[in-house]
Protein backbone atom coordinates (compact mmCIF):
# COMPACT_ATOMS: atom_id res chain seq x y z
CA UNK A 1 -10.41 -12.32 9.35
CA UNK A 2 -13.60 -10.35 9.83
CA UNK A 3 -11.67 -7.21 8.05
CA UNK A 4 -11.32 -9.27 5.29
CA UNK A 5 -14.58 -9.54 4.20
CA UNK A 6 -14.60 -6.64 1.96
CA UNK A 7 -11.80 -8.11 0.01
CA UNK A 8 -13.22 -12.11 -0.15
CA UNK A 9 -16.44 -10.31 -1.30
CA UNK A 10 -14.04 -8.88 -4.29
CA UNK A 11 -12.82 -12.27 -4.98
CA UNK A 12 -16.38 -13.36 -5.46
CA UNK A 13 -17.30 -10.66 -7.31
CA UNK A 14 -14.76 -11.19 -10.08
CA UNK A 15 -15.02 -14.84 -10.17
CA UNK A 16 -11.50 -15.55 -9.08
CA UNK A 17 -11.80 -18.82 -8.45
CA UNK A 18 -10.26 -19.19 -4.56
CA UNK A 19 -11.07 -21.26 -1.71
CA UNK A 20 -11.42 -19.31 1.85
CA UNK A 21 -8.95 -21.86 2.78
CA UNK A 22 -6.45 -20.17 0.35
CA UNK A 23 -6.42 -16.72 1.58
CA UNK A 24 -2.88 -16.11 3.20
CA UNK A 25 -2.97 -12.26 5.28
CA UNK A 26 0.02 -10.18 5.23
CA UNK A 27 -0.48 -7.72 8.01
CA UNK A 28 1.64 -4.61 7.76
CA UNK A 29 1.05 -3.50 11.68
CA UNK A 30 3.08 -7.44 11.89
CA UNK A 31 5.80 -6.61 10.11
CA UNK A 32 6.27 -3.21 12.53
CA UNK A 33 4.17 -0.34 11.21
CA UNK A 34 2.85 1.77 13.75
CA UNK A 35 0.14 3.14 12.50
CA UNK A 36 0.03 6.36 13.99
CA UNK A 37 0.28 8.44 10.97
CA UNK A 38 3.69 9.98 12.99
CA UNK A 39 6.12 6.90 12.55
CA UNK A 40 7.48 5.98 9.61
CA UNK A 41 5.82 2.78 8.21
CA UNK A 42 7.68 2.53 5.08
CA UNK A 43 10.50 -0.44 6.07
CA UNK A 44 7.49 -2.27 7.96
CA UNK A 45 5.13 -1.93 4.32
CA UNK A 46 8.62 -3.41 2.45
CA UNK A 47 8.92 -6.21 4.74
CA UNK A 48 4.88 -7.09 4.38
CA UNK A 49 5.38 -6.71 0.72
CA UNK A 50 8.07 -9.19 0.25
CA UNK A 51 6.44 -11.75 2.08
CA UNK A 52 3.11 -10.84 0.22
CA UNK A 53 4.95 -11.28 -3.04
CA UNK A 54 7.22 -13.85 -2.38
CA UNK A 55 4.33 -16.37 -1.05
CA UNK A 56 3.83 -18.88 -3.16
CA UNK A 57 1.01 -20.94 -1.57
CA UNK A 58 -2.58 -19.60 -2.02
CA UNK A 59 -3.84 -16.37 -2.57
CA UNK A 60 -1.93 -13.47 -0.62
CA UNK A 61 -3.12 -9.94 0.44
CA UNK A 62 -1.48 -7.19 1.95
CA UNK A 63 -3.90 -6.17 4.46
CA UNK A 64 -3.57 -2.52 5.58
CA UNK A 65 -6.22 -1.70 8.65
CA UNK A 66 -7.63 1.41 9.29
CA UNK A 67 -5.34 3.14 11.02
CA UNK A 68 -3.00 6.20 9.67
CA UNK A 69 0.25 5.18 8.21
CA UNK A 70 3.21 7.91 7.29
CA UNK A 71 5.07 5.72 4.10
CA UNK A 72 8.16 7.94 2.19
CA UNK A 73 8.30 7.17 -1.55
CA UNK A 74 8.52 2.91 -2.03
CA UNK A 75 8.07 0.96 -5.05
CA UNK A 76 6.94 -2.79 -4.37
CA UNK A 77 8.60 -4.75 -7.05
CA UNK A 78 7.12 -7.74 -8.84
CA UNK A 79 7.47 -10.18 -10.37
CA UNK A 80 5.67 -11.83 -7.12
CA UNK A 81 5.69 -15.64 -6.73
CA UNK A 82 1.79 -16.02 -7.05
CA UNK A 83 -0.49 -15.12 -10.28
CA UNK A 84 -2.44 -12.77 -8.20
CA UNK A 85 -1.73 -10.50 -5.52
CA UNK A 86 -4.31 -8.65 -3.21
CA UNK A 87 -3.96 -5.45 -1.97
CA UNK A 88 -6.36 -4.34 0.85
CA UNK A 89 -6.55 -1.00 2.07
CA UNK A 90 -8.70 -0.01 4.81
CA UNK A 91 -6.93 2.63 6.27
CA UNK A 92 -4.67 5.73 5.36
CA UNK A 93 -1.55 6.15 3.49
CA UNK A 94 0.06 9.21 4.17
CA UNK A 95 2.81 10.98 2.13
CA UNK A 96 5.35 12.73 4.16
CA UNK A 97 5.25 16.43 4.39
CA UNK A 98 7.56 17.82 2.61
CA UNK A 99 9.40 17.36 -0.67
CA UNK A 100 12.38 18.05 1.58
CA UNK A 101 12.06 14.38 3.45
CA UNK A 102 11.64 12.31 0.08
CA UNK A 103 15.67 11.48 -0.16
CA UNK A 104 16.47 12.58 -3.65
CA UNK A 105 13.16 10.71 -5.10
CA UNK A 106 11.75 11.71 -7.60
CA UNK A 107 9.10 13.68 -5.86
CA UNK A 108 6.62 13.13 -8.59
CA UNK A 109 6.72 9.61 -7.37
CA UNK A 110 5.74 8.41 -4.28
CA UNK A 111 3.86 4.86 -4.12
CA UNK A 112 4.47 2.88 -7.37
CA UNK A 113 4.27 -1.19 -8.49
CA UNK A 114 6.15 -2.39 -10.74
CA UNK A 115 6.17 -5.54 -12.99
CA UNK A 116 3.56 -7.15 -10.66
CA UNK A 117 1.10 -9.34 -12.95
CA UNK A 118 -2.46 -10.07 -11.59
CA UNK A 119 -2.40 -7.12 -9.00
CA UNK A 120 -5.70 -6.12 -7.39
CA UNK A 121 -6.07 -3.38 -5.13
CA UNK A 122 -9.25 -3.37 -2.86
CA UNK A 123 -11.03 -2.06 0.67
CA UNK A 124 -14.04 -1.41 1.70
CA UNK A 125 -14.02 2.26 0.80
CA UNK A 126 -12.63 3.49 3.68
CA UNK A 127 -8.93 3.10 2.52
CA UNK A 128 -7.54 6.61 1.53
CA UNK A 129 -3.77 7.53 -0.29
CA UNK A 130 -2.99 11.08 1.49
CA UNK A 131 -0.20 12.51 -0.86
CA UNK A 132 -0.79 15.37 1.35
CA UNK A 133 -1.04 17.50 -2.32
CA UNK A 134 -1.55 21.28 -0.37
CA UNK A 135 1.58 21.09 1.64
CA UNK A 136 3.38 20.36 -1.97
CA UNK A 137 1.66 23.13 -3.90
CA UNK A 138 2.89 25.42 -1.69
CA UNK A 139 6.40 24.76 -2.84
CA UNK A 140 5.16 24.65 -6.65
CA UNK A 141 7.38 26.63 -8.96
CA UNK A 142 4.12 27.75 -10.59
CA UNK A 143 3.19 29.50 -7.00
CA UNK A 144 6.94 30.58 -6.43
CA UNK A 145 8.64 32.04 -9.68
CA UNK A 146 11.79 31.84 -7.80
CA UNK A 147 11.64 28.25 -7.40
């Protein structure tokens, strides 16, 4: 609960009127991610996701601690059961390396929501999204005329 301080002090900030009480965490290290910034976190950020969005009692947050995680392309779908949904992101998010490992994505695309109503996305300021842009430019038709 203590790393959710930064995000109740959001909730205060912008008058949404919640109780404590209401606060329901969605952990994505308890739904499997590893947090090593090696492992792939992406089914374990699905999984915390869906039960983030599907909740329909209180307020519910997607808590992300500060640890590394390696997510492939993912878009968390709405709509989501409750009015609003929390993100909090106190770690990092890390794209995978190459363009290669993104499955036919489209690789301008890598973390997206979609249709989800009342989303806020918060941290303390130490969250970070890692799309990992230099390893991409290098592979840039722009830097490659061949490509």
């Amino acid at each position: 609960m203590q790393q959710l301080l930064p995000a109740l002090l959001l909730l205060i900030l912008t008058h949404l009127p919640v109780a404590i009480k209401d606060l329901v965490a969605f952990d994505v290290k308890d739904y499997g991610a590893a947090g090593d910034g090696i492992t792939d976190d992406t089914q374990a950020f699905a999984d915390a996701w869906e039960a983030t969005c599907g909740n329909a009692a209180g307020l519910p947050i997607m808590f992300i601690p500060g640890e590394k995680f390696l997510v492939s392309p993912i878009i968390f779908k709405g709509p989501c059961k409750p009015s609003n949904v929390l993100v909090q992101v106190e770690g990092t998010l890390a794209a995978p390396d190459s363009p290669s490992t993104w499955n036919r994505t489209d690789a301008s695309l890598w973390i997206q929501f979609k249709s989800v109503d009342g989303l806020r996305l918060t941290g303390s300021g130490s969250g970070r999204f890692d799309g990992r842009g230099s390893n991409w430019w290098r592979q840039s038709c722009k830097l490659d005329p061949r490509k």
